[in-house]
PDB file of N, CA and C in Angstrom:
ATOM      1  N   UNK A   1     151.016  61.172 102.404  1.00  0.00           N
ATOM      2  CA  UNK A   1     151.740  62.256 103.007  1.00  0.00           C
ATOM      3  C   UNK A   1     151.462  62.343 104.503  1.00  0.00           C
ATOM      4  N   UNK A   2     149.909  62.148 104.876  1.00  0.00           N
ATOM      5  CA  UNK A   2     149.744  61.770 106.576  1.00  0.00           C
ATOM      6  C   UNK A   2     150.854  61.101 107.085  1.00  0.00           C
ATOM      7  N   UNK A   3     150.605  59.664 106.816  1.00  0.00           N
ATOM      8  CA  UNK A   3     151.923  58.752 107.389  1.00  0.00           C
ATOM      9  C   UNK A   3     153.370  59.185 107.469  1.00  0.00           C
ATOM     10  N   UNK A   4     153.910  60.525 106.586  1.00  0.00           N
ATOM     11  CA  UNK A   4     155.233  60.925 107.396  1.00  0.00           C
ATOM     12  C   UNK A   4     155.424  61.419 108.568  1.00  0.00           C
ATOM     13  N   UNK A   5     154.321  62.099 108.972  1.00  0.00           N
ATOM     14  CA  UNK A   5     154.190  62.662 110.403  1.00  0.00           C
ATOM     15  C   UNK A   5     154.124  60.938 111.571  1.00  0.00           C
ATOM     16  N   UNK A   6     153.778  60.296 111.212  1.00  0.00           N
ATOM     17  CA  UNK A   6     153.167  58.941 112.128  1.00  0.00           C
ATOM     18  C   UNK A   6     154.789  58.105 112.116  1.00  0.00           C
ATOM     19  N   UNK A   7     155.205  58.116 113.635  1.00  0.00           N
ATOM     20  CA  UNK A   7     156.247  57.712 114.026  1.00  0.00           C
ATOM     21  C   UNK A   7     155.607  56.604 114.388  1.00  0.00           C
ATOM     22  N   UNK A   8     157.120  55.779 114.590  1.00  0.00           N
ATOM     23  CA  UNK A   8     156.741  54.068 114.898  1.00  0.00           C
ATOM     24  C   UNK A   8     156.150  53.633 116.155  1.00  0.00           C
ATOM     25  N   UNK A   9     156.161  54.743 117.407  1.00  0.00           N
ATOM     26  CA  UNK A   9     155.396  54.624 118.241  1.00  0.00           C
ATOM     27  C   UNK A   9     154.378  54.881 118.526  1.00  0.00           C
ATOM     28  N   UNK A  10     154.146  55.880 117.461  1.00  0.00           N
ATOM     29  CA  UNK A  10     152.194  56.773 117.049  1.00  0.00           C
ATOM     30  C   UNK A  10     151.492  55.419 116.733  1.00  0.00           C
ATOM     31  N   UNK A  11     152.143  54.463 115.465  1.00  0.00           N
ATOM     32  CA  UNK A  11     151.700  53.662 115.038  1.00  0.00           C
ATOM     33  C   UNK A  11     151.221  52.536 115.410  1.00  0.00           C
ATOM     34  N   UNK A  12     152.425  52.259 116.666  1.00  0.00           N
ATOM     35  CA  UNK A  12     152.323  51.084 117.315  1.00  0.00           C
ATOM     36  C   UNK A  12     151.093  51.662 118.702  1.00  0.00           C
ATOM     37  N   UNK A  13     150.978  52.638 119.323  1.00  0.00           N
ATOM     38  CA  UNK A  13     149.698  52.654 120.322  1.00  0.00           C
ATOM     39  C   UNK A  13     148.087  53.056 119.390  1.00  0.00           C
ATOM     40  N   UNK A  14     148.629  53.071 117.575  1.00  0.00           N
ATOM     41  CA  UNK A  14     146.640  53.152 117.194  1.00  0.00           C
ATOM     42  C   UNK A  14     146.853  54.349 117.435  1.00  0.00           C
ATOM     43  N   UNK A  15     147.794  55.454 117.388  1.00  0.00           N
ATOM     44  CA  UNK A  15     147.360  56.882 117.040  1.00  0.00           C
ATOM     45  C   UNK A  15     146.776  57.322 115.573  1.00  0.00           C
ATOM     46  N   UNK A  16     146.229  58.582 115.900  1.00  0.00           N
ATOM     47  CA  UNK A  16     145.804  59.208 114.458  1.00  0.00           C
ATOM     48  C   UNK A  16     146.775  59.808 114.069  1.00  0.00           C
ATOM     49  N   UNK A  17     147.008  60.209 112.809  1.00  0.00           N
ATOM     50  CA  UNK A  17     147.758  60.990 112.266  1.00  0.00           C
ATOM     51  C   UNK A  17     147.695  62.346 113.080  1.00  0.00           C
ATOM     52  N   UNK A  18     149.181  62.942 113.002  1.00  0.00           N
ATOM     53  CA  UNK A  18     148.994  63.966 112.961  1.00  0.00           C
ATOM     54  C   UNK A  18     148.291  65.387 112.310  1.00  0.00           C
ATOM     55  N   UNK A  19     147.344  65.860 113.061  1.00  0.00           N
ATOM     56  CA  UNK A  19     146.313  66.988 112.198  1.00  0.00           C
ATOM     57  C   UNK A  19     145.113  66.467 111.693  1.00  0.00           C
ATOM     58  N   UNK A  20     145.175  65.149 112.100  1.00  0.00           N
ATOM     59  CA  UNK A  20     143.617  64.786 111.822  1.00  0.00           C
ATOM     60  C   UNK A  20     143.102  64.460 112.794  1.00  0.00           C
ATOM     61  N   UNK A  21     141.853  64.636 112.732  1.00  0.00           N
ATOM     62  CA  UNK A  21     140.875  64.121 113.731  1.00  0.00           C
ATOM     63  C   UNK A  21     139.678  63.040 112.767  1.00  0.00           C
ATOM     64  N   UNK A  22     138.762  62.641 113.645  1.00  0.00           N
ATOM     65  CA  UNK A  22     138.059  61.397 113.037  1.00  0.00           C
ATOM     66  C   UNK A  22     137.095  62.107 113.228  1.00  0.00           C
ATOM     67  N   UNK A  23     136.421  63.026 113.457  1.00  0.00           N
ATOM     68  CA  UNK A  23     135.183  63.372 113.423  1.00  0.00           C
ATOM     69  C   UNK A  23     134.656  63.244 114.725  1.00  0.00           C
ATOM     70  N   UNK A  24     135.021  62.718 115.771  1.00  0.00           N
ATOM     71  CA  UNK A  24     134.145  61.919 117.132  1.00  0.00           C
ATOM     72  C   UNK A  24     133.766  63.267 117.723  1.00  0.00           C
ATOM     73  N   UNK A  25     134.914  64.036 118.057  1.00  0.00           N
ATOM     74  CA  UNK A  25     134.816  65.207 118.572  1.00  0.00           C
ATOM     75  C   UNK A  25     134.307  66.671 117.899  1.00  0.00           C
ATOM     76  N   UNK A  26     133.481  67.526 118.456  1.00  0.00           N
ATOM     77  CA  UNK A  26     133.256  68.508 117.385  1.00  0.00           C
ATOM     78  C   UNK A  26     134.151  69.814 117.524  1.00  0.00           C
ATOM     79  N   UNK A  27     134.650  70.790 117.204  1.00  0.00           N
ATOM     80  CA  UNK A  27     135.773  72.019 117.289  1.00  0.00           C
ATOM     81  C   UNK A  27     135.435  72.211 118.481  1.00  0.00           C
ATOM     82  N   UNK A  28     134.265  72.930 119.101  1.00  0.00           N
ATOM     83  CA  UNK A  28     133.950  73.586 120.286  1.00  0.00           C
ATOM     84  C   UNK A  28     134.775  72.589 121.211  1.00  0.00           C
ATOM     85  N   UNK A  29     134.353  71.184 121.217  1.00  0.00           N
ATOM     86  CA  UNK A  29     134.987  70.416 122.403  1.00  0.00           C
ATOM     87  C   UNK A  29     136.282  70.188 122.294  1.00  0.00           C
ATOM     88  N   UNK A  30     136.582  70.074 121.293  1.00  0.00           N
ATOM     89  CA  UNK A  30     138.648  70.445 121.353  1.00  0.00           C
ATOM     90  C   UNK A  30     138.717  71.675 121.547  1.00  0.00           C
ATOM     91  N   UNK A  31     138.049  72.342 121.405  1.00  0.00           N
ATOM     92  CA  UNK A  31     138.567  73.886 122.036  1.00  0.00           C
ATOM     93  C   UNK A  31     138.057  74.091 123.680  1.00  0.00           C
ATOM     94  N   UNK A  32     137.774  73.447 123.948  1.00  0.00           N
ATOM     95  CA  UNK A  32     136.991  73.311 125.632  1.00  0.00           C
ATOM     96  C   UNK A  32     138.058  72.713 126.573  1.00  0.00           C
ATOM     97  N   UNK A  33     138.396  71.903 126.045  1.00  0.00           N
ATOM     98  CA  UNK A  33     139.295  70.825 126.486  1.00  0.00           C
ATOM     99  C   UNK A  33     141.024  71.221 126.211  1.00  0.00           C
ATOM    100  N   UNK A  34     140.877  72.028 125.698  1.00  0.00           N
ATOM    101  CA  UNK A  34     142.530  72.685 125.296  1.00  0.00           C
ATOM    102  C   UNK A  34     142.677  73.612 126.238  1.00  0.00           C
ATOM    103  N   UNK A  35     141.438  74.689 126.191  1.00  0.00           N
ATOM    104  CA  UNK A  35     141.138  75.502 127.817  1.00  0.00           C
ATOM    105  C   UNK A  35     141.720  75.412 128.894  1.00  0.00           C
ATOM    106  N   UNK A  36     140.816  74.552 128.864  1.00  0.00           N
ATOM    107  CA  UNK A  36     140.652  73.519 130.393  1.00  0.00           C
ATOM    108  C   UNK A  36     142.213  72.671 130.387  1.00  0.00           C
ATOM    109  N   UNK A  37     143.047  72.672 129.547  1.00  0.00           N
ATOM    110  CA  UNK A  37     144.445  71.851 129.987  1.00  0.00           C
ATOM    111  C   UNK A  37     145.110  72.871 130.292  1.00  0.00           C
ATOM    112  N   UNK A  38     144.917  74.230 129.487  1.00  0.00           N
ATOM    113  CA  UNK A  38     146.044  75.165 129.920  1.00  0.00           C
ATOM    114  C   UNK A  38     146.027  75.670 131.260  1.00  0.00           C
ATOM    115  N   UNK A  39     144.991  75.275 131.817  1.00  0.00           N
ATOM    116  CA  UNK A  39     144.625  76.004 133.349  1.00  0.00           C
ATOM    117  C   UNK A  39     145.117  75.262 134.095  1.00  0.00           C
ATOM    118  N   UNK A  40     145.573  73.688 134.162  1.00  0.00           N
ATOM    119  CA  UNK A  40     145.894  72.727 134.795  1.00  0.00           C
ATOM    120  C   UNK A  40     147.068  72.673 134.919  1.00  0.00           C
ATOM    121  N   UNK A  41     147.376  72.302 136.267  1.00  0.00           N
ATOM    122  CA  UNK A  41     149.028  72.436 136.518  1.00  0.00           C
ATOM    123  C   UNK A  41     149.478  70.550 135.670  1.00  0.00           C
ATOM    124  N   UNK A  42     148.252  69.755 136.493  1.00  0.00           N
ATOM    125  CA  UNK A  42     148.848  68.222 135.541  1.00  0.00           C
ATOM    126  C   UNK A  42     147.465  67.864 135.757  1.00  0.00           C
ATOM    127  N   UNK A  43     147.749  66.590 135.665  1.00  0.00           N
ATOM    128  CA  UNK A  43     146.441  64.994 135.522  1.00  0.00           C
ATOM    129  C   UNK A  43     145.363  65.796 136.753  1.00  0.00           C
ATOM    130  N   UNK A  44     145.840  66.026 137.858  1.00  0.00           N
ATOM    131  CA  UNK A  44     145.037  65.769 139.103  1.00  0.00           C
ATOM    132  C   UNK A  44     144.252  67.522 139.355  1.00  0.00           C
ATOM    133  N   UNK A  45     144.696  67.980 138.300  1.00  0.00           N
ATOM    134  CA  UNK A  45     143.448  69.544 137.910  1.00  0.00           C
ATOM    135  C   UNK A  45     143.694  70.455 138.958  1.00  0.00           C
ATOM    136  N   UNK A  46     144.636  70.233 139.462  1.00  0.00           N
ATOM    137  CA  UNK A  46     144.815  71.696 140.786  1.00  0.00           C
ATOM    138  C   UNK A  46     145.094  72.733 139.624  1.00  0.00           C
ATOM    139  N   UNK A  47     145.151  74.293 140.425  1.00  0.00           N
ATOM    140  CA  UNK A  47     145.587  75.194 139.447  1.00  0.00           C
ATOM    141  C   UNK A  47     146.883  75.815 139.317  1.00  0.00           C
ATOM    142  N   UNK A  48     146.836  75.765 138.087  1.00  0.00           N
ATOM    143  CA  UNK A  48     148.898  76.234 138.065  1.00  0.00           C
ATOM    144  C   UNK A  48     149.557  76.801 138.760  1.00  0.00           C
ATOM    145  N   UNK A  49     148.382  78.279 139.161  1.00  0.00           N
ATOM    146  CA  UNK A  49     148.987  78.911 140.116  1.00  0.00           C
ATOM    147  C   UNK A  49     149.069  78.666 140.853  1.00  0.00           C
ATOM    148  N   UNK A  50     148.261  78.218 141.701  1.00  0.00           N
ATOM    149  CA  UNK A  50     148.764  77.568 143.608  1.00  0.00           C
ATOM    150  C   UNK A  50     150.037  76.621 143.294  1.00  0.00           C
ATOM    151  N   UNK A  51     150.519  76.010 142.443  1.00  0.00           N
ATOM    152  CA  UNK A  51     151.236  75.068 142.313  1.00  0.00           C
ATOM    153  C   UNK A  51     152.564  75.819 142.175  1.00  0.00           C
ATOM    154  N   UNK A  52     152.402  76.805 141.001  1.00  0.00           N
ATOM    155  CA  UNK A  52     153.600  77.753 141.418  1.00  0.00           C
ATOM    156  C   UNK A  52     153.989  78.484 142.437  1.00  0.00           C
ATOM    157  N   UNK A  53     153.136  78.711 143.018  1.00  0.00           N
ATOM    158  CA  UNK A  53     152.834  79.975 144.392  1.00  0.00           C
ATOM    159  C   UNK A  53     153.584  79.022 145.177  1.00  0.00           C
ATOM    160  N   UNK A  54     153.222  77.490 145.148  1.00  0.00           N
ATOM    161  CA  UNK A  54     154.375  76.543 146.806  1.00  0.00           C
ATOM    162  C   UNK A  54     155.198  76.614 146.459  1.00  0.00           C
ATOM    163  N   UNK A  55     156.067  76.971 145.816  1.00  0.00           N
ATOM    164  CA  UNK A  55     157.679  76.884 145.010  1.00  0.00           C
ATOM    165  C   UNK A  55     158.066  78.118 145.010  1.00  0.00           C
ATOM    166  N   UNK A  56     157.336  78.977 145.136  1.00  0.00           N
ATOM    167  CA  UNK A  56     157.965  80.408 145.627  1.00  0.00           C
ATOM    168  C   UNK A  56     157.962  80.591 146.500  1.00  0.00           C
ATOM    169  N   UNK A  57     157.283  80.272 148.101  1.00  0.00           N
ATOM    170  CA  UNK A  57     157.520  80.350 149.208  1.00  0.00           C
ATOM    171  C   UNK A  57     158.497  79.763 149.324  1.00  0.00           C
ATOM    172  N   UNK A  58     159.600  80.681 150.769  1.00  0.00           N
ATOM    173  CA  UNK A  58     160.452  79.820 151.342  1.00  0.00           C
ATOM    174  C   UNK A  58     160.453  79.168 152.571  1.00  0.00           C
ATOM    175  N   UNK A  59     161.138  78.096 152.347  1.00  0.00           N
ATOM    176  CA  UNK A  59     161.125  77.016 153.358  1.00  0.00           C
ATOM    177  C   UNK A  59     160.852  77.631 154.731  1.00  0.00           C
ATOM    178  N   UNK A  60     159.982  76.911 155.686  1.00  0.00           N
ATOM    179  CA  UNK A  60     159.722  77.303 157.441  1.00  0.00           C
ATOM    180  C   UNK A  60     160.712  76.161 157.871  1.00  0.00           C
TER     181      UNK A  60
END
């Protein structure tokens, strides 16, 4: 029943199923790390808000 969730591209990059985890990680650190993404505007960790805040100023 896992494998219906696992699309042919999950499969093909070695993903896990969906909703499982392997154990590597413990709850606290997926919950640390879920945190810590929602605060992030992207990859490079500035914060959302300043990122929104330049897009609401108008142009000089």
């Amino acid at each position: 029943m896992a494998n219906e969730n696992q699309s042919p591209g999950r499969k093909a990059n070695a993903a896990e199923p969906l909703a499982r985890r392997s154990g590597l990680l413990s709850d606290k650190a997926v919950e640390r790390t879920g945190l810590k993404s929602r605060k992030a505007a992207g990859p490079d960790g500035r914060d959302a808000a300043v990122v929104g805040a330049t897009f609401k100023k108008k142009p000089q």
